[in-house]
Protein backbone atom coordinates (compact mmCIF):
# COMPACT_ATOMS: atom_id res chain seq x y z
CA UNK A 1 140.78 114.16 49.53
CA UNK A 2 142.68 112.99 46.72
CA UNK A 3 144.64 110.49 48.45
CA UNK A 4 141.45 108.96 49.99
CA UNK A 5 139.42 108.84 46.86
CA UNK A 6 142.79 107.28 45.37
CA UNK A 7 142.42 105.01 48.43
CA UNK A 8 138.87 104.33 47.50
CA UNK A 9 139.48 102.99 43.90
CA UNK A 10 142.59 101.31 44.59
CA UNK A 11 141.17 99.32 47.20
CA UNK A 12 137.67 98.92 45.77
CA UNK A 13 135.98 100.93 48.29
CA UNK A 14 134.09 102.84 45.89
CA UNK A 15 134.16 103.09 41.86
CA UNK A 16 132.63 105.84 39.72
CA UNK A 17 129.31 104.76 38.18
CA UNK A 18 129.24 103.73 34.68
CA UNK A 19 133.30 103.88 34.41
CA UNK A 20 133.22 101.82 31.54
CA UNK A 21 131.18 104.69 29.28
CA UNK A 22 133.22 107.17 30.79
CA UNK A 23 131.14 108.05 33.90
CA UNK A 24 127.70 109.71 35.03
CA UNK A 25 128.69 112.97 37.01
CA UNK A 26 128.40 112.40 40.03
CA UNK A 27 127.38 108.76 40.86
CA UNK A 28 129.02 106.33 42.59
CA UNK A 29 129.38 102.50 42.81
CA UNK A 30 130.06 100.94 45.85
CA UNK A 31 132.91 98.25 45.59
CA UNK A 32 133.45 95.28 47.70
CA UNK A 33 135.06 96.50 50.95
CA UNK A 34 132.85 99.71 50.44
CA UNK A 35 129.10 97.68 50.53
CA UNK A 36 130.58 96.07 53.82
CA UNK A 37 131.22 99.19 54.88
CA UNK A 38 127.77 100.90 53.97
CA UNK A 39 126.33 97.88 55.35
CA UNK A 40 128.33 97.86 58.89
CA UNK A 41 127.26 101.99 59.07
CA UNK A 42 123.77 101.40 58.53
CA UNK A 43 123.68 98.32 60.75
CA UNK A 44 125.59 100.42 63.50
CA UNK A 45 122.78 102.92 63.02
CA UNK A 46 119.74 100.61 63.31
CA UNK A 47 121.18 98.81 66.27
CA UNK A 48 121.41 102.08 68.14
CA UNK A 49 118.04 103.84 67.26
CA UNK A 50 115.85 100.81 66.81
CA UNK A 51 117.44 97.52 68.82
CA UNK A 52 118.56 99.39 72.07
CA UNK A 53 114.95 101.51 72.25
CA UNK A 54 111.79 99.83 72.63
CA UNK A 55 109.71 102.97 71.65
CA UNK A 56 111.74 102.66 67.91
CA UNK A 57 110.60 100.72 65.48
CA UNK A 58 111.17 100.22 61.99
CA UNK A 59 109.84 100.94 58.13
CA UNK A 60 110.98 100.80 54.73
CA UNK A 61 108.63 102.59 52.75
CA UNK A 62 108.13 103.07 49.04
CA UNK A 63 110.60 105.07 46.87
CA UNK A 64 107.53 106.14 44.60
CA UNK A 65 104.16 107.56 46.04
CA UNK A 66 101.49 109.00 44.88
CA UNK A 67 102.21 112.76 43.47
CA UNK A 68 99.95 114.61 45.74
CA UNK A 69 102.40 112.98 48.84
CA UNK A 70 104.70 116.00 47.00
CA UNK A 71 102.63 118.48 46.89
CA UNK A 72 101.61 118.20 50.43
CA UNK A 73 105.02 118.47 51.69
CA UNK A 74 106.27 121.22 49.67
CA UNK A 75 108.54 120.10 47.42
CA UNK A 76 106.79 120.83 44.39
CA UNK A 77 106.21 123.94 45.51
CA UNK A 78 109.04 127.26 45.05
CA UNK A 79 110.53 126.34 48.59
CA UNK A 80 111.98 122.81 46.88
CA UNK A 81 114.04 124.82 44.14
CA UNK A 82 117.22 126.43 43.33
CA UNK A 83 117.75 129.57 41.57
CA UNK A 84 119.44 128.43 38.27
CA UNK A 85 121.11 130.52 35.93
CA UNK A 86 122.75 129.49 32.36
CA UNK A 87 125.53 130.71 30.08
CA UNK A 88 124.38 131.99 27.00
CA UNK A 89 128.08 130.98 25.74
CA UNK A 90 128.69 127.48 26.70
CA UNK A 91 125.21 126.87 28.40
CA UNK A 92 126.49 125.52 31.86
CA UNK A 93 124.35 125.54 34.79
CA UNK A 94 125.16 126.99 38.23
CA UNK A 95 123.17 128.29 41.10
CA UNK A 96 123.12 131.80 41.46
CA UNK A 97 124.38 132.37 44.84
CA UNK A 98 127.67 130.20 43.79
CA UNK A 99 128.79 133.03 40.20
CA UNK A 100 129.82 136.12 40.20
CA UNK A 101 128.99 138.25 37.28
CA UNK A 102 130.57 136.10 34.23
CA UNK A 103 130.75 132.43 33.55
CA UNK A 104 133.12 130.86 35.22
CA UNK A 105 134.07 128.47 32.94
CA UNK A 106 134.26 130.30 29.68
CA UNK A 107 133.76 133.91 31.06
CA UNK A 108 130.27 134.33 28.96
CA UNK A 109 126.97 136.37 30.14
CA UNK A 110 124.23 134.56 31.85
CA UNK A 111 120.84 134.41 31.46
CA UNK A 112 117.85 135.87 33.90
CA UNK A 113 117.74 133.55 36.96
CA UNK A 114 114.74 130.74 36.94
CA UNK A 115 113.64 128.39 39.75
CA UNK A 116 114.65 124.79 39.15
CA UNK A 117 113.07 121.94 41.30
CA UNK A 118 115.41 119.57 42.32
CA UNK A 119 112.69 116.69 42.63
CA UNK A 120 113.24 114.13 39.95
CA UNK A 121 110.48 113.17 37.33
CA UNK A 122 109.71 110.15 36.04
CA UNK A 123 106.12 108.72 34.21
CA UNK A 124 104.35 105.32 35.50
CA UNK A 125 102.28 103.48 33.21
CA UNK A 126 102.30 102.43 29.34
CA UNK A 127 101.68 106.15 28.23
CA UNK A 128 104.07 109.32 29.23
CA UNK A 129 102.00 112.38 29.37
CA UNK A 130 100.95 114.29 32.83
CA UNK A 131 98.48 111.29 34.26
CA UNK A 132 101.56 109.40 34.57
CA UNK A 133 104.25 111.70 35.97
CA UNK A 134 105.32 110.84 39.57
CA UNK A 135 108.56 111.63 41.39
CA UNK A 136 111.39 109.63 42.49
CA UNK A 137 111.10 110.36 46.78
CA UNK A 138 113.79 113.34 47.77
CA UNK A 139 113.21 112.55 51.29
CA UNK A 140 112.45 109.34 53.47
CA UNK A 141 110.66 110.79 55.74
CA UNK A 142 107.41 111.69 53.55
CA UNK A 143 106.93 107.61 54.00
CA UNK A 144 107.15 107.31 57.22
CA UNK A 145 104.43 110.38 57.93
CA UNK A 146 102.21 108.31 55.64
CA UNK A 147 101.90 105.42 57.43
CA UNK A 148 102.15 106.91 60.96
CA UNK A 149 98.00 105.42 61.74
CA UNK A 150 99.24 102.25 60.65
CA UNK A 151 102.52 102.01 62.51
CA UNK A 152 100.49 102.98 66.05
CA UNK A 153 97.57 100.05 64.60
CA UNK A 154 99.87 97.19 64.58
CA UNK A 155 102.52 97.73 66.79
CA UNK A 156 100.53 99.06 69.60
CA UNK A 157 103.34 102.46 70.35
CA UNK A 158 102.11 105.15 72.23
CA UNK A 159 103.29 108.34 72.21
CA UNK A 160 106.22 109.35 72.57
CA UNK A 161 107.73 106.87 70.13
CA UNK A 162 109.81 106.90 66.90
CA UNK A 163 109.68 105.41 63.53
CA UNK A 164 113.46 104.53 61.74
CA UNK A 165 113.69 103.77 58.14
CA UNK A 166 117.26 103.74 55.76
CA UNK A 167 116.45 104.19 52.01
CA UNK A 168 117.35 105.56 49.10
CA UNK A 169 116.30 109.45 48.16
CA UNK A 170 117.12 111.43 45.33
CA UNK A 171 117.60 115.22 44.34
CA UNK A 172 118.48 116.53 40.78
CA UNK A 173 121.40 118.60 41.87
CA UNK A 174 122.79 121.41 40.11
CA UNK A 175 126.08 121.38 41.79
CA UNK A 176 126.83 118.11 43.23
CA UNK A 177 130.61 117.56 44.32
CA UNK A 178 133.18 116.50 46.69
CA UNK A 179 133.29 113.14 45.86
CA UNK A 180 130.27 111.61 47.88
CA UNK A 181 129.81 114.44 49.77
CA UNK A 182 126.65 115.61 47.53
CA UNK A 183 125.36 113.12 44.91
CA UNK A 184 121.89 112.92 43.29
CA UNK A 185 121.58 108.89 44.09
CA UNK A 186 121.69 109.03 48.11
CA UNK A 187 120.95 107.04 50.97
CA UNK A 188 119.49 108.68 54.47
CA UNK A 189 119.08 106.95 57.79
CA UNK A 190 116.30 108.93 59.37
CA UNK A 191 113.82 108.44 62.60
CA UNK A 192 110.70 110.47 63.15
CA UNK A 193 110.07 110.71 67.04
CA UNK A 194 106.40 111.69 67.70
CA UNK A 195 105.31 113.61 70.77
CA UNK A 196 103.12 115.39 72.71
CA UNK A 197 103.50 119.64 71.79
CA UNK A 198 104.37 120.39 75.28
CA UNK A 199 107.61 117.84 75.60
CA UNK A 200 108.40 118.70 72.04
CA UNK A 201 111.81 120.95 73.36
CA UNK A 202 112.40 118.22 75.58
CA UNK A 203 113.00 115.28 73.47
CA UNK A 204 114.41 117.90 70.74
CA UNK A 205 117.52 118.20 73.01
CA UNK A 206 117.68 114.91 73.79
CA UNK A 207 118.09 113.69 69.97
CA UNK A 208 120.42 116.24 69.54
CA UNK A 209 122.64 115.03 72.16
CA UNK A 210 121.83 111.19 71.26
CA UNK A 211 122.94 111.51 67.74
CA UNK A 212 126.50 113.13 68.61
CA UNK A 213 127.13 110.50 71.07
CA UNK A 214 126.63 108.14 68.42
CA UNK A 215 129.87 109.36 65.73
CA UNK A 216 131.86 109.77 68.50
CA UNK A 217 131.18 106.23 69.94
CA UNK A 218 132.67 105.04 66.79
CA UNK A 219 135.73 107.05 67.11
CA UNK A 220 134.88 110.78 65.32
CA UNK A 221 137.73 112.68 66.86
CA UNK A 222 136.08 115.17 68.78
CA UNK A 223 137.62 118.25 67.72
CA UNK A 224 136.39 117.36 64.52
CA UNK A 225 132.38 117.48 65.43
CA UNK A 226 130.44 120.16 66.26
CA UNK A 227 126.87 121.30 66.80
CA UNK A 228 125.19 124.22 65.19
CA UNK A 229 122.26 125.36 66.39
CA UNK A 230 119.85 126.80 63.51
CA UNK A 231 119.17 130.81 63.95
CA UNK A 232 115.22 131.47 64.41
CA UNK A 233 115.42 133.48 61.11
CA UNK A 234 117.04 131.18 59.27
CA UNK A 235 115.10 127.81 60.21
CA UNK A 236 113.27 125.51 57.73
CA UNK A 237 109.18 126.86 56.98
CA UNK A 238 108.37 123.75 58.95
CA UNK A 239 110.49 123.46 61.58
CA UNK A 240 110.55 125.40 65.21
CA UNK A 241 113.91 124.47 65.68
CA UNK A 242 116.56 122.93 64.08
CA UNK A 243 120.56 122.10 64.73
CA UNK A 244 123.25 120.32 62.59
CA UNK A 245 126.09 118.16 63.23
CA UNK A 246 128.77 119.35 61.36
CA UNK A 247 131.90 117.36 60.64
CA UNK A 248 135.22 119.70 59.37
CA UNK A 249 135.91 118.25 56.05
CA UNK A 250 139.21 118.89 54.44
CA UNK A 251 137.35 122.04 52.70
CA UNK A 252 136.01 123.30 55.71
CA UNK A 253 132.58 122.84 58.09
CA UNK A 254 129.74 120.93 56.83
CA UNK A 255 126.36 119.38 57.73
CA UNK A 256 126.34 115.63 58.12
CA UNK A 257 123.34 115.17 59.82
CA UNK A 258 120.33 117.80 61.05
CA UNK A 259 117.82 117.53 64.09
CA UNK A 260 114.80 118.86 64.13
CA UNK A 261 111.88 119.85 65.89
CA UNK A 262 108.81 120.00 62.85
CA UNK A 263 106.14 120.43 64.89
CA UNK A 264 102.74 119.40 63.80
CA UNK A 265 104.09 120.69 59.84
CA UNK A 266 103.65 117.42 58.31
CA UNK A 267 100.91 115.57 59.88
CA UNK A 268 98.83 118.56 59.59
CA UNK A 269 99.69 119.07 56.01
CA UNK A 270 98.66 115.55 55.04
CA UNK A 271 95.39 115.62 57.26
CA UNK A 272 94.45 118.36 55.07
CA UNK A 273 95.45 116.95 51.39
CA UNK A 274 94.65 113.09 51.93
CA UNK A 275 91.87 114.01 54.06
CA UNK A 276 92.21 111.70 56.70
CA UNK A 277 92.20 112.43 60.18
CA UNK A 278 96.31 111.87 61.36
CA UNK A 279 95.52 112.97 65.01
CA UNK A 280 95.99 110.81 68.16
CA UNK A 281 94.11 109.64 71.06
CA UNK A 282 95.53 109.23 74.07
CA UNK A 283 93.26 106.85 75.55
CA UNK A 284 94.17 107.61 78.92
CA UNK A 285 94.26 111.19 79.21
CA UNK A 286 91.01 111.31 76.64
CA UNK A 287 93.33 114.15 75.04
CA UNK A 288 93.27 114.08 70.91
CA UNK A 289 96.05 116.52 69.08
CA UNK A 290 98.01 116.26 66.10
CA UNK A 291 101.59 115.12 67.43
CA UNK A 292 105.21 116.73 67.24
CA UNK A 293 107.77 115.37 65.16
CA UNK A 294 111.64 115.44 66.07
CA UNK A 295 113.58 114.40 63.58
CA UNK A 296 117.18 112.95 63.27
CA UNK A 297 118.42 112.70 59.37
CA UNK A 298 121.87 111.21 58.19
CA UNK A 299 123.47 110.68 55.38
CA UNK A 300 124.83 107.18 54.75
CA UNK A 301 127.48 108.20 51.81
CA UNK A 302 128.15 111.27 54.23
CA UNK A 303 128.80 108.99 57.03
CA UNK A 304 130.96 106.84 55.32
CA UNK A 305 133.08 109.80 53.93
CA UNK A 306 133.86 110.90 57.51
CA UNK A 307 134.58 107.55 58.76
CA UNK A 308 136.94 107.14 55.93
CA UNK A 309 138.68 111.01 56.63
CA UNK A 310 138.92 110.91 60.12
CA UNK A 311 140.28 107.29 60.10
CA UNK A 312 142.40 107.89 57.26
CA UNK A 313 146.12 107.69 58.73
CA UNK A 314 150.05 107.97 57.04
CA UNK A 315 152.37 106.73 59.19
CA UNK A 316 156.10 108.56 57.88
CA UNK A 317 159.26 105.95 57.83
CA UNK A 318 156.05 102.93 58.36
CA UNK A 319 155.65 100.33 61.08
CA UNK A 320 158.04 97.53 62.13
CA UNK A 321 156.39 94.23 62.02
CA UNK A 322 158.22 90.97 63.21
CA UNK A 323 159.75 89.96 60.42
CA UNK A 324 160.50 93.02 58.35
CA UNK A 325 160.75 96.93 58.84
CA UNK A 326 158.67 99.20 56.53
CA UNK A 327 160.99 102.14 55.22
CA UNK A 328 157.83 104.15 52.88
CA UNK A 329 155.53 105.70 54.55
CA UNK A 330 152.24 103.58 55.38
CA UNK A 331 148.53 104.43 54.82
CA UNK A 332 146.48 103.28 57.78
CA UNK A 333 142.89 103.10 58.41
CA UNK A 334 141.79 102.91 62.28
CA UNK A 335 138.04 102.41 61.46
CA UNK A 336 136.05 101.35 64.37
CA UNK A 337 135.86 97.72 64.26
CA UNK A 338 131.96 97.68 63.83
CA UNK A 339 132.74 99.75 60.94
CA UNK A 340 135.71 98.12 59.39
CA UNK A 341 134.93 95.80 56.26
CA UNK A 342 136.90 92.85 56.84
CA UNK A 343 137.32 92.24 60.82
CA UNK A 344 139.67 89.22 60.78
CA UNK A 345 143.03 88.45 58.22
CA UNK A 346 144.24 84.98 58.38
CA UNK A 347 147.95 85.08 56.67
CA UNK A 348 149.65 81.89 56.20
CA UNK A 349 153.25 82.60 56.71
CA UNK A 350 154.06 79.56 53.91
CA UNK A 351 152.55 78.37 50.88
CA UNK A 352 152.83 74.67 51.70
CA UNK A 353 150.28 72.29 52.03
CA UNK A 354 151.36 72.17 56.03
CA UNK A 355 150.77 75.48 56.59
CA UNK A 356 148.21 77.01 54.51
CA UNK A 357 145.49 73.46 54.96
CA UNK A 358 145.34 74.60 58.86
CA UNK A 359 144.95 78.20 57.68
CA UNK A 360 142.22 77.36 55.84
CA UNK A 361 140.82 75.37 57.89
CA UNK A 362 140.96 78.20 60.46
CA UNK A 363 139.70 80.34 58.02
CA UNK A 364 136.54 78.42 57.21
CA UNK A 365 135.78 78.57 60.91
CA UNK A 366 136.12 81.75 61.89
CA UNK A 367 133.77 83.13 58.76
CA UNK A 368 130.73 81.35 60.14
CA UNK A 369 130.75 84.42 62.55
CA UNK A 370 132.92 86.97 61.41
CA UNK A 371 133.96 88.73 58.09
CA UNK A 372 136.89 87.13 57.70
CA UNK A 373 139.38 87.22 54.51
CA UNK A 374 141.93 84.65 53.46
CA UNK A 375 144.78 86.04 52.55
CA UNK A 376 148.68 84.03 50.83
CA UNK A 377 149.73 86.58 48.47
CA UNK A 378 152.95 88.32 48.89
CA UNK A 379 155.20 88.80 51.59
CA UNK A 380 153.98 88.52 55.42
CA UNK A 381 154.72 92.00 55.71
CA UNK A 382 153.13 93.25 52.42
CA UNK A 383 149.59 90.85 53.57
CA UNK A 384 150.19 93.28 56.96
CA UNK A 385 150.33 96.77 55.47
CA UNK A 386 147.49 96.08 52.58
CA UNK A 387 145.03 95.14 55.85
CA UNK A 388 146.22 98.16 57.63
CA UNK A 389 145.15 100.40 54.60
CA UNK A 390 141.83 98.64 54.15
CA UNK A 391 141.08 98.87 58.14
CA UNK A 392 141.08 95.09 59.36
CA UNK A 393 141.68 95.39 63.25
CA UNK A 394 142.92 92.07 63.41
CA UNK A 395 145.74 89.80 61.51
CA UNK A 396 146.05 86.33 62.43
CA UNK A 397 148.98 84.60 61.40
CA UNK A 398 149.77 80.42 61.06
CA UNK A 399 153.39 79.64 61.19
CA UNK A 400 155.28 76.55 61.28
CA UNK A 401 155.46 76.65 65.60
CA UNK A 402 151.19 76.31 65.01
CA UNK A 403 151.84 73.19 64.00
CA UNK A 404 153.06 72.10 67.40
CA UNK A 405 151.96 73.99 69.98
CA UNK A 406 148.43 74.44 68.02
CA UNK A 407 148.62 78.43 68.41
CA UNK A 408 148.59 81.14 66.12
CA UNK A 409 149.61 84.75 66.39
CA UNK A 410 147.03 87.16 66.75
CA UNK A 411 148.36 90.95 65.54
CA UNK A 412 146.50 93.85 66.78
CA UNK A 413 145.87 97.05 64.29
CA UNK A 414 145.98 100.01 66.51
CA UNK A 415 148.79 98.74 69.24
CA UNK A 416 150.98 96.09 67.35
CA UNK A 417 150.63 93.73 70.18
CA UNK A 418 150.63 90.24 68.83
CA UNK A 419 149.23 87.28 71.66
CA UNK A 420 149.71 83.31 70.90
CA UNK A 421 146.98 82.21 70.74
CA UNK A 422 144.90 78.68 71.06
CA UNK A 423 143.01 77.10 67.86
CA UNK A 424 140.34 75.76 69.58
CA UNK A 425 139.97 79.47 71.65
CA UNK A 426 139.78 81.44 68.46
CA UNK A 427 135.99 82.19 68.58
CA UNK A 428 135.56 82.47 71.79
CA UNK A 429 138.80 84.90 71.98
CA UNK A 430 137.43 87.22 68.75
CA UNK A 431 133.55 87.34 70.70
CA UNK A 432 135.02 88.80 73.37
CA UNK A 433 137.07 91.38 70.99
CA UNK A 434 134.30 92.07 68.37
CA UNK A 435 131.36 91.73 70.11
């Protein structure tokens, strides 16, 4: 973990938030190669649930709602709290299932245990007293139950069909750590899949499957996935059944993403606060019933940490490129190329005019369709290795031999095979590849 969050910095994947001031505990920035990133996750994401299923469509919802939206679902409730204890010594928090008997930090007593809601307060309006307070959302998902009438209205889905949204959600923390792993400042990708009660299982194992599939399409090692069904004891108070996907971190098994099967928990909840009628007619069968929900919900910062970890590669003694062998050891990072930040390197192999006006001229044309990154600093092989670290899957490089036979040499990431080849083919060559 070290070496990848010195990999992060370095690189300008991602920066720690307010740096400058010396920091705000755990919040992140996201630097230039990591936005592209983020970006290429959550696009990955969308494409799969949303583009590719015709019963999927999309929302982006508000990040603040009306209050009672929180007490409806629960979260301002006991069930949306941690049991926080404090050092009478040096007053640090911690949750109680985390100490033993004596402060870890300065070996002092604690005090009695209190609940601690992890939603996060803030006021709306000119005046701050308790008209104004609202909450900053903890969840996605609340949104997309709220406008569930007016999805079915205008888009004209019948059940069973899904609603996807990506957004920002945020959760006062009282232990947040491992890097991005658990932050306060988030960003989820979930979809809400309504259905009839009686297919509810069915679809429930179908998501589960679906969403697997989907890291290891874009190259999770296997071995380093797994599913864990919930026990019945231990589920959610809304859910009948529930499983994670669990990734194995450096510091063991965690959740990166949960499935689960609600049931008629939230629609219900806000029939009976709001009170509206949330129920649906099937039109055909003349049936009305307050649908199922089977959720999917991932983490973006999650998903980009275990893209970054299981890509994350140090090749001992290096690689030999064509014009000079690497004798350190080189950091490599095979992400998927829908993932990877920058998909295409052009690398002039001179700094003269002859050389590097084609170059750019190459350059110019290729990043009407690709990310692309123009690249003259250093030596041929250095331009190589710092592309390999930052996960470009392809290195294109003009020489003086372009110049005649109009070619350039295209270098593969993952296999090292470099192909000649034509100007004028380079789109059509790099569709084929990246598309």
């Amino acid at each position: 973990m070290d070496r990848i969050t010195s990999l992060c910095k370095r690189r300008g994947f991602i920066f720690p938030s307010s740096e400058i001031y010396g920091g705000f505990e755990s919040c992140y920035d996201y630097g230039p190669l990591g936005v592209e990133l983020k970006n290429n996750i959550k696009k990955a994401w969308w494409k799969t649930m949303v583009q590719e299923n015709e019963n999927i469509v999309g929302l982006d919802s508000a990040i603040l709602m009306n209050p009672k939206v929180w007490e409806a679902s629960g979260h301002l409730s006991a069930g949306f709290a941690d049991n926080l204890v404090e050092c009478k010594k040096c007053h640090k928090r911690f949750k109680e299932t985390e100490i033993k008997e004596k402060c870890p930090i300065c070996n002092g007593d604690f005090m009695p245990a209190r609940k601690f809601n992890l939603m996060m307060k803030t006021f709306v309006g000119a005046v701050e007293d308790e008209s104004s307070i609202t909450y900053l959302r903890a969840e996605t998902c609340q949104g997309i139950y709220l406008n569930f009438k007016n999805v079915i209205d205008t888009s004209r889905q019948k059940i069973p069909f899904g609603i996807a949204q990506i957004g920002k959600a945020f959760r006062n923390e009282i232990t947040p750590g491992n890097f991005i792993f658990r932050t306060r400042e988030f960003e989820q990708m979930e979809m809400q899949f309504l259905v009839h009660p009686k297919e509810a299982d069915k679809w429930f194992e179908h998501w589960r499957e679906q969403r697997l599939k989907w890291y290891l399409d874009l190259g999770i090692k296997k071995e380093n996935l797994r599913l864990k069904d919930h026990d019945k004891k231990n589920l959610a108070h809304y859910a009948k059944a529930g499983a994670d996907i669990e990734y194995h971190f450096p510091w063991g098994w965690q959740e990166i993403e949960g499935i689960h099967n609600r049931g008629d928990w939230d629609l219900s909840r806000h029939s009976q606060f709001s009170k509206q009628d949330l129920s649906y007619f099937n039109s055909e069968t003349k049936e009305k019933f307050i649908p199922y929900i089977i959720e999917t919900s991932a983490g973006v910062d999650r998903s980009l940490l275990i893209f970054l970890i299981d890509a994350y590669e140090e090749v001992k003694g290096g690689r030999t490129t064509t014009t000079e062998s690497i004798k350190e050891s080189e950091t490599m990072l095979k992400l998927h190329q829908d993932l990877a930040p920058i998909k295409i390197a052009v690398l002039p192999l001179s700094k003269k005019d002859e050389i590097t006006k084609p170059a750019k001229k190459i350059y110019d044309d290729l990043k009407k369709y690709f990310m692309a990154e123009y690249d003259e600093t250093g030596s041929i092989g250095k331009r190589y290795r710092r592309h390999d670290e930052i996960g470009t899957p392809y290195c294109l490089t003009v020489d003086f031999e372009s110049l005649e036979d109009k070619k350039v040499t295209v270098r593969d990431r993952d296999t090292m095979v470099q192909k000649r080849i034509e100007i004028s083919k380079l789109v059509e060559y790099f569709n084929a590849k990246l598309i």
